[in-house]
PDB file of N, CA and C in Angstrom:
ATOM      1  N   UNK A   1      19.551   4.898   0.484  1.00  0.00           N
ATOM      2  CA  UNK A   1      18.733   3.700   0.488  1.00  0.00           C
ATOM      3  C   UNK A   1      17.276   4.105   0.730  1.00  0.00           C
ATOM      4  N   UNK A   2      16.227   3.567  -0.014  1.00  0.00           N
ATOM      5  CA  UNK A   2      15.065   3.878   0.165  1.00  0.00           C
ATOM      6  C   UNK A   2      14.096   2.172   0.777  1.00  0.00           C
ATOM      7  N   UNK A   3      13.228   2.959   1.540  1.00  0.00           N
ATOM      8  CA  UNK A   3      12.144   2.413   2.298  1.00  0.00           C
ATOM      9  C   UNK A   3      11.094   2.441   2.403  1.00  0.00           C
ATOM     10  N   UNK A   4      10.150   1.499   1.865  1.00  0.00           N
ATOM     11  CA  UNK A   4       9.141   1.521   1.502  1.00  0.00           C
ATOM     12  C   UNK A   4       8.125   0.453   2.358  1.00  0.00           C
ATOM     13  N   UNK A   5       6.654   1.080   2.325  1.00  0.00           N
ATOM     14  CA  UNK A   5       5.518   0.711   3.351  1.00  0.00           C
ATOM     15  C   UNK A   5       4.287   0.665   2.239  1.00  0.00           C
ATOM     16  N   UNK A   6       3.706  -0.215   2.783  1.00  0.00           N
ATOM     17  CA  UNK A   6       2.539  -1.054   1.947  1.00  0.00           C
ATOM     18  C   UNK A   6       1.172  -0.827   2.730  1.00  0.00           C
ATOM     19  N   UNK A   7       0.462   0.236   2.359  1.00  0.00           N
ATOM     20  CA  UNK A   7      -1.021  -0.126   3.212  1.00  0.00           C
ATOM     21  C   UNK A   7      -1.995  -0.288   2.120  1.00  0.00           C
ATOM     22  N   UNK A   8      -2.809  -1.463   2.735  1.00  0.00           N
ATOM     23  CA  UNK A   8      -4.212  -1.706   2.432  1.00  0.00           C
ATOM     24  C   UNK A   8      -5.108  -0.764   2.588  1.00  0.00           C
ATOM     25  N   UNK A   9      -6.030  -0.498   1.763  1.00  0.00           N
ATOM     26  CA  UNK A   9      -7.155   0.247   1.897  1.00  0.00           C
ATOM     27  C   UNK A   9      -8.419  -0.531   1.065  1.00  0.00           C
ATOM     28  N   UNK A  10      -9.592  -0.690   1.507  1.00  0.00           N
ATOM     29  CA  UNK A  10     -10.433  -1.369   1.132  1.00  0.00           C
ATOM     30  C   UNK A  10     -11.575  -0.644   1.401  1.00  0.00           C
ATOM     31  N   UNK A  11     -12.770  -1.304   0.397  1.00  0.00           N
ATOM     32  CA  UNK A  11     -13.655   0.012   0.191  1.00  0.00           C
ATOM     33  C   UNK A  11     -15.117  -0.690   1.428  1.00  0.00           C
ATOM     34  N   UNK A  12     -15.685  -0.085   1.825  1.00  0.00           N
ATOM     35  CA  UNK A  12     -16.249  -0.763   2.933  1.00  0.00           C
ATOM     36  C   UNK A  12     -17.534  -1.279   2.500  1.00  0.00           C
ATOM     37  N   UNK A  13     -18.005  -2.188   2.748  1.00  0.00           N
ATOM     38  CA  UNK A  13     -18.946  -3.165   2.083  1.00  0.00           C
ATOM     39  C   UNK A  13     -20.440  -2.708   1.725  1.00  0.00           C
ATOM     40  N   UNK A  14     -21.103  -1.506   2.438  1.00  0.00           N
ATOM     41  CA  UNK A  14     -21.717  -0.658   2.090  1.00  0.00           C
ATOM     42  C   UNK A  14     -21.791   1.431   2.279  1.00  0.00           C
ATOM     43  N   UNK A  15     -21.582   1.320   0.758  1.00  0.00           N
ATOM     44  CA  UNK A  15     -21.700   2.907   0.985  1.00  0.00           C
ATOM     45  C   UNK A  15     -20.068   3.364   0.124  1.00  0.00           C
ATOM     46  N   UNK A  16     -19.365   4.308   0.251  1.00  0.00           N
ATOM     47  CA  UNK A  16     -18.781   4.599  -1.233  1.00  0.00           C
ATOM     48  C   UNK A  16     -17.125   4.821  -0.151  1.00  0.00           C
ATOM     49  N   UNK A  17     -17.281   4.933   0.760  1.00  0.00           N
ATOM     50  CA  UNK A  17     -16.229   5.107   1.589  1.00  0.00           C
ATOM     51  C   UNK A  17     -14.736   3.902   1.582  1.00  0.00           C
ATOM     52  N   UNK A  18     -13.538   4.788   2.102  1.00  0.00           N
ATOM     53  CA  UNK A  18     -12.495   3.592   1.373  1.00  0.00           C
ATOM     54  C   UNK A  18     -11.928   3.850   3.255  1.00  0.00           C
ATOM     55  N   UNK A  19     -11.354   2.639   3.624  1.00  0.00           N
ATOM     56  CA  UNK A  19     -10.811   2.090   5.073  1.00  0.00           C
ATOM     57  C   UNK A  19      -9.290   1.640   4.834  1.00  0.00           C
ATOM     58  N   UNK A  20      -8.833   2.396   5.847  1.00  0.00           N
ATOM     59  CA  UNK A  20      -7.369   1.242   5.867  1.00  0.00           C
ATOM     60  C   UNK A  20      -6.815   0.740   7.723  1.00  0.00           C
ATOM     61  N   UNK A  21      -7.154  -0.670   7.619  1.00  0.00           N
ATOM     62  CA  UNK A  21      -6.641  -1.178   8.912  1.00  0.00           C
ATOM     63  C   UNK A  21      -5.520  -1.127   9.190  1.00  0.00           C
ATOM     64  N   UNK A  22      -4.861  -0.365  10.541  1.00  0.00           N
ATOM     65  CA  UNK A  22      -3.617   0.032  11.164  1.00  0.00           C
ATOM     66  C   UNK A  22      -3.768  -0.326  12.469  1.00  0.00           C
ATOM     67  N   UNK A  23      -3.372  -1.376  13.031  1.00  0.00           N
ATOM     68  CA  UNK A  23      -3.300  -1.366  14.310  1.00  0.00           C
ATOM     69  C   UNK A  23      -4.249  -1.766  15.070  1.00  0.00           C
ATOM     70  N   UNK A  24      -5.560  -2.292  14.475  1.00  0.00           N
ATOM     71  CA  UNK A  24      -7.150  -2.379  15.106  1.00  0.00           C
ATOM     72  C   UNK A  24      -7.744  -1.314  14.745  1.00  0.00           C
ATOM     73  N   UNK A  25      -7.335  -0.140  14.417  1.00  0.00           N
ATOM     74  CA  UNK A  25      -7.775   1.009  14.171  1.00  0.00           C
ATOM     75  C   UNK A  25      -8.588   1.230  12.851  1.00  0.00           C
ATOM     76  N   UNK A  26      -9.500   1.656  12.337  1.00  0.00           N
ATOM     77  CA  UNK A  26      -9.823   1.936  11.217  1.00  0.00           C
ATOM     78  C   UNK A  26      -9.357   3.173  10.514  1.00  0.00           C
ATOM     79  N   UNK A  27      -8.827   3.400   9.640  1.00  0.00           N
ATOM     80  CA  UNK A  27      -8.635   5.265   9.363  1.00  0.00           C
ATOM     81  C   UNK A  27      -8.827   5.250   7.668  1.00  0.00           C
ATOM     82  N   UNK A  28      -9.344   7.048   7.441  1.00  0.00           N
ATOM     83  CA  UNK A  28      -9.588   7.062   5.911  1.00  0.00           C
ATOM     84  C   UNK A  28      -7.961   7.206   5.502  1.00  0.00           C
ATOM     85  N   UNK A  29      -8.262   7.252   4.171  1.00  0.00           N
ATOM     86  CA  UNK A  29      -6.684   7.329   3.787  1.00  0.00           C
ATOM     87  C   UNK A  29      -5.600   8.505   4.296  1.00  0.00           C
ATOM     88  N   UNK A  30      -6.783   9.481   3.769  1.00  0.00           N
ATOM     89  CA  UNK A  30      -6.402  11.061   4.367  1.00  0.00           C
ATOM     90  C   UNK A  30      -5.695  11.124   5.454  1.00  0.00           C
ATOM     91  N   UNK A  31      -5.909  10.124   6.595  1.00  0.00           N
ATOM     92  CA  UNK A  31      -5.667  10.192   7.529  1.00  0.00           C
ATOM     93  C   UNK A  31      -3.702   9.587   7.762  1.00  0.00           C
ATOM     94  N   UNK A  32      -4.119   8.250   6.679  1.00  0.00           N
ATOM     95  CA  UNK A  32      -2.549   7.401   6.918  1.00  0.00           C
ATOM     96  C   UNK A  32      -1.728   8.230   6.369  1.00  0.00           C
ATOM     97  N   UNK A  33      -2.341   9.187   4.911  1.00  0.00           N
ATOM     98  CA  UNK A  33      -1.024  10.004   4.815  1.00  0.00           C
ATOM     99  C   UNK A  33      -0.318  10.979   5.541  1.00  0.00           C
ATOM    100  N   UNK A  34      -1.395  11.721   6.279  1.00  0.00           N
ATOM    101  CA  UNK A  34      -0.597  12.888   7.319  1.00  0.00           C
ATOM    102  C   UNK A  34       0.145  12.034   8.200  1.00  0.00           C
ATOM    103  N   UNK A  35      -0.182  10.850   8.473  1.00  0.00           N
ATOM    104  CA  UNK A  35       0.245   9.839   9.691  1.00  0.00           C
ATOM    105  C   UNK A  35       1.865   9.454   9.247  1.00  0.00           C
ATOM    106  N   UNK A  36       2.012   9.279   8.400  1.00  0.00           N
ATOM    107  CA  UNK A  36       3.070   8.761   7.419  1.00  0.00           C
ATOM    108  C   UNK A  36       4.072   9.886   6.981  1.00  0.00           C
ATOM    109  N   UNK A  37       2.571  10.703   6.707  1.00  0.00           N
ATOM    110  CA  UNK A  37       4.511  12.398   6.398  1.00  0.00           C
ATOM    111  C   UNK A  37       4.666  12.987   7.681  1.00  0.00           C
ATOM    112  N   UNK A  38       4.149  12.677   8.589  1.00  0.00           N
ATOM    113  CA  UNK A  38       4.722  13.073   9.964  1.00  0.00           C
ATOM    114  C   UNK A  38       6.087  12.312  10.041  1.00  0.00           C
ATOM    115  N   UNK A  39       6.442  10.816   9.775  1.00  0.00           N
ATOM    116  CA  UNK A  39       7.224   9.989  10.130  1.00  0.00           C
ATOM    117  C   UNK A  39       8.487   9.981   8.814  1.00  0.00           C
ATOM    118  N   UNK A  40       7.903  10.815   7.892  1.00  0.00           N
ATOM    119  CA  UNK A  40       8.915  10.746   6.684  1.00  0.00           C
ATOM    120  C   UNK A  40       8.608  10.449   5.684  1.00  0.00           C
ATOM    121  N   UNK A  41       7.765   9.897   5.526  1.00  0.00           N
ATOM    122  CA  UNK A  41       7.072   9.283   4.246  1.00  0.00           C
ATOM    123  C   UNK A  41       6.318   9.984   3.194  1.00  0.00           C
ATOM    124  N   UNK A  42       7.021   9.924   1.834  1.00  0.00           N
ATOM    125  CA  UNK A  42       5.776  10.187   0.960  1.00  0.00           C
ATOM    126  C   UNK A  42       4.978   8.983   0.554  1.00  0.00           C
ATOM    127  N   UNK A  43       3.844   9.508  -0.116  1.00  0.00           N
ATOM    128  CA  UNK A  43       3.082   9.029  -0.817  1.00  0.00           C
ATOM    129  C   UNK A  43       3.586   9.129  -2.420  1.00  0.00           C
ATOM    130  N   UNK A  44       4.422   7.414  -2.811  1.00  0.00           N
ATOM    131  CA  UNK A  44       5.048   7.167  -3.835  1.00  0.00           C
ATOM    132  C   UNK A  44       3.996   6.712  -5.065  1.00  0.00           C
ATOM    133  N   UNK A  45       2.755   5.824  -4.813  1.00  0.00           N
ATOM    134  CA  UNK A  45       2.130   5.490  -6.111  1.00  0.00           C
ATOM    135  C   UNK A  45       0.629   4.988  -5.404  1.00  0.00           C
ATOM    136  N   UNK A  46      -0.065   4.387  -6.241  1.00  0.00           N
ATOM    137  CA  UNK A  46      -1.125   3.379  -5.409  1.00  0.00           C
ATOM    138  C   UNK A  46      -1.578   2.325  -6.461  1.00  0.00           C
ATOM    139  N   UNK A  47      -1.301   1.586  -5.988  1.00  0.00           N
ATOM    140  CA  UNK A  47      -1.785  -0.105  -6.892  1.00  0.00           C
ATOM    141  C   UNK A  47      -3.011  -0.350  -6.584  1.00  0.00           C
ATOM    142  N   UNK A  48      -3.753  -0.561  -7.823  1.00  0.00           N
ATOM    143  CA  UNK A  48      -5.042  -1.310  -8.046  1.00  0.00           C
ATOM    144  C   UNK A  48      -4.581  -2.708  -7.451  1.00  0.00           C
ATOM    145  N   UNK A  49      -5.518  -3.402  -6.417  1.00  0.00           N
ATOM    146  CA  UNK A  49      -5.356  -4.741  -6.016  1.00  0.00           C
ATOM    147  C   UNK A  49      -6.671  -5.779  -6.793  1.00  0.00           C
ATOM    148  N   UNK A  50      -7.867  -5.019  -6.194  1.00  0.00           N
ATOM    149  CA  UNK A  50      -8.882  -5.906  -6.856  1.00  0.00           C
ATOM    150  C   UNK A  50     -10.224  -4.908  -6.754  1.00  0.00           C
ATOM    151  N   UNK A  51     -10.565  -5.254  -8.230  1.00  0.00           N
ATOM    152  CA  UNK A  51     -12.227  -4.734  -8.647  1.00  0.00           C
ATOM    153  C   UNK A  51     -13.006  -5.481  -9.469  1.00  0.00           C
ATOM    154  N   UNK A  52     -14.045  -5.248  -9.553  1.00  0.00           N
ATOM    155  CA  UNK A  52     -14.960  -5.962 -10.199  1.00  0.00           C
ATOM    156  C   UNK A  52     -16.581  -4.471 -10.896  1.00  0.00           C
ATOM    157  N   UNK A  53     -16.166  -4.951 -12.015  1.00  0.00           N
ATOM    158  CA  UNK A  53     -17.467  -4.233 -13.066  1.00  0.00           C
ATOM    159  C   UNK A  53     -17.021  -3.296 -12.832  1.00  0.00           C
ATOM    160  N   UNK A  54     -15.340  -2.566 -12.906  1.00  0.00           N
ATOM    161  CA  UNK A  54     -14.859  -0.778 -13.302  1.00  0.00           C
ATOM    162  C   UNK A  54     -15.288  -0.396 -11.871  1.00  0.00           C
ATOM    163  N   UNK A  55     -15.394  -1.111 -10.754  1.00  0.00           N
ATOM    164  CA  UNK A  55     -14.899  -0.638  -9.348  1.00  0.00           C
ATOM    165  C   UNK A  55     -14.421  -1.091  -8.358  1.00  0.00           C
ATOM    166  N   UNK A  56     -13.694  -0.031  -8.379  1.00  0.00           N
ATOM    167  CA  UNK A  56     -12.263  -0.119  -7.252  1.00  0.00           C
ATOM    168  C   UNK A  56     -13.013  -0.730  -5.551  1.00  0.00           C
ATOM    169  N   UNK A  57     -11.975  -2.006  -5.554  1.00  0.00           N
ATOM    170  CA  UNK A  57     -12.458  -2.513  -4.239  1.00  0.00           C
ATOM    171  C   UNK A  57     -11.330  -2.182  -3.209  1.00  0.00           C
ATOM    172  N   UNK A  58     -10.582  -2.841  -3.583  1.00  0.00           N
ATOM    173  CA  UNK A  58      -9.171  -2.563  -2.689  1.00  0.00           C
ATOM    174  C   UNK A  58      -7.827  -1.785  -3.402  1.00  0.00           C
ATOM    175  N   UNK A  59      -7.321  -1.591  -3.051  1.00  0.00           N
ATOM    176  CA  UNK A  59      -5.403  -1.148  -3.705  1.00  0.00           C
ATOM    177  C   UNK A  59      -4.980  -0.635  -2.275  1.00  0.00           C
ATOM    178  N   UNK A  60      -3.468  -0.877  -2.802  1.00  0.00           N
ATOM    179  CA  UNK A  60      -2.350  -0.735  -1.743  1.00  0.00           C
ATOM    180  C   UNK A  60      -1.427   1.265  -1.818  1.00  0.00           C
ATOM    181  N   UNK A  61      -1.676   1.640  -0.890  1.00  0.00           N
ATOM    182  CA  UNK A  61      -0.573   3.030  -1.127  1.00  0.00           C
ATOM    183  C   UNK A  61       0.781   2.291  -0.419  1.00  0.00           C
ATOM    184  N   UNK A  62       1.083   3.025  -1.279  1.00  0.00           N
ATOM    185  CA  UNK A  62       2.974   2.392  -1.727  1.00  0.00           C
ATOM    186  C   UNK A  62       3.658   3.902  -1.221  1.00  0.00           C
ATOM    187  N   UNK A  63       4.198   3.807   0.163  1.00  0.00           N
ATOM    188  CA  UNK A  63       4.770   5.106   0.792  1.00  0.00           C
ATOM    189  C   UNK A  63       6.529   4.751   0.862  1.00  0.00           C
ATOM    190  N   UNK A  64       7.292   5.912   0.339  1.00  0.00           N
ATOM    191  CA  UNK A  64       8.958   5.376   0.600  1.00  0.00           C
ATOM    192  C   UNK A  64       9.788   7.189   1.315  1.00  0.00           C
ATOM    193  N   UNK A  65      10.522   6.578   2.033  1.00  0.00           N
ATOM    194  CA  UNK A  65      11.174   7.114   2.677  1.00  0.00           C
ATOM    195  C   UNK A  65      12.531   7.080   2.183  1.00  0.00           C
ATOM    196  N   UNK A  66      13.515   7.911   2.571  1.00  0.00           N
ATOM    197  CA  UNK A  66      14.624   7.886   2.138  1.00  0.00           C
ATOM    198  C   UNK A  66      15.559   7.870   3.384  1.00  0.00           C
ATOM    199  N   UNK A  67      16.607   6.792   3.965  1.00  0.00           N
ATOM    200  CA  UNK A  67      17.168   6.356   4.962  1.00  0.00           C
ATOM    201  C   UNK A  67      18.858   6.458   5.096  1.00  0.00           C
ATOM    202  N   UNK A  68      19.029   7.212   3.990  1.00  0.00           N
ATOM    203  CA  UNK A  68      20.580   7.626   3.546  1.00  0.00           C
ATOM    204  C   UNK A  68      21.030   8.157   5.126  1.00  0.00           C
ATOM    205  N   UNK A  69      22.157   7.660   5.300  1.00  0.00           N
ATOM    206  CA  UNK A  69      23.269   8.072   6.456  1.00  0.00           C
ATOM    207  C   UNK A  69      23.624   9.538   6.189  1.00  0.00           C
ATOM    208  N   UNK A  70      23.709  10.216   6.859  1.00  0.00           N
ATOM    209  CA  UNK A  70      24.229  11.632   6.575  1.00  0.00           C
ATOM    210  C   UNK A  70      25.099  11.935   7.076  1.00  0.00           C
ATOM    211  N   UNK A  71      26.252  12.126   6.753  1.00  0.00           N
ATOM    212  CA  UNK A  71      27.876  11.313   6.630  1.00  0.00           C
ATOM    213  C   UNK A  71      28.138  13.303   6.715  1.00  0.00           C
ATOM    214  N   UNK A  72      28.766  13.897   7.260  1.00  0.00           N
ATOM    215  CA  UNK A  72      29.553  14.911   7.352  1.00  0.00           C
ATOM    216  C   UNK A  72      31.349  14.753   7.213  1.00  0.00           C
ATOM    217  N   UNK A  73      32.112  15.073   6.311  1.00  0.00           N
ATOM    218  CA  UNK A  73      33.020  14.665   5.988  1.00  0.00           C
ATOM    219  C   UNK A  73      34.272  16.262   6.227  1.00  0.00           C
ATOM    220  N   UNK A  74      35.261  15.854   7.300  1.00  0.00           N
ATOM    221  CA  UNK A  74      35.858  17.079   7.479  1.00  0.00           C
ATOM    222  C   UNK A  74      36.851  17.436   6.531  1.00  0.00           C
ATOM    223  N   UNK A  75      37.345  18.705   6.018  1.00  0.00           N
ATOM    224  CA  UNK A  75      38.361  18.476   5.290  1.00  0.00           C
ATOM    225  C   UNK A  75      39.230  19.218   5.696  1.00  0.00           C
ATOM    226  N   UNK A  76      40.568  18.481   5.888  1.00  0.00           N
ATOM    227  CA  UNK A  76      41.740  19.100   6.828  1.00  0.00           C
ATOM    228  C   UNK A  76      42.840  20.207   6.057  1.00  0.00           C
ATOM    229  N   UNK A  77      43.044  21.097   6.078  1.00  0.00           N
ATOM    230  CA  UNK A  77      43.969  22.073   5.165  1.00  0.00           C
ATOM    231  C   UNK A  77      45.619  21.711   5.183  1.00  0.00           C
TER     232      UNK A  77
END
């Protein structure tokens, strides 16, 4: 079974830099991904959310994990 996490990142209102709110916290992206493959997560895709005149304002990184049971199965002779 896979599991998947949705962060916002938005580009900050002046200057070329991109933000994603976690917690009250501000962090660059760079940051949510090490944050995220610490916990299991890749980095699966990233969706354009909203731009205007061919620039990127916001999009979402789309992170999934994989939550499979790991089932050890004995086999008796």
């Amino acid at each position: 079974m896979k599991q998947y996490k949705f962060i916002r990142v938005r580009r900050k209102v002046f200057g070329f830099s991109y933000r994603a709110r976690i917690n009250g916290r501000s962090k660059y992206p760079r940051e949510v991904i090490k944050d995220l493959a610490a916990r299991g997560y890749g980095l699966k895709c990233i969706v354009p959310v909203s731009s205007y005149a061919q620039a990127l304002y916001e999009y979402d990184m789309v992170f999934e994990r994989d939550t499979a049971l790991n089932v050890v199965y004995e086999i008796e002779d």
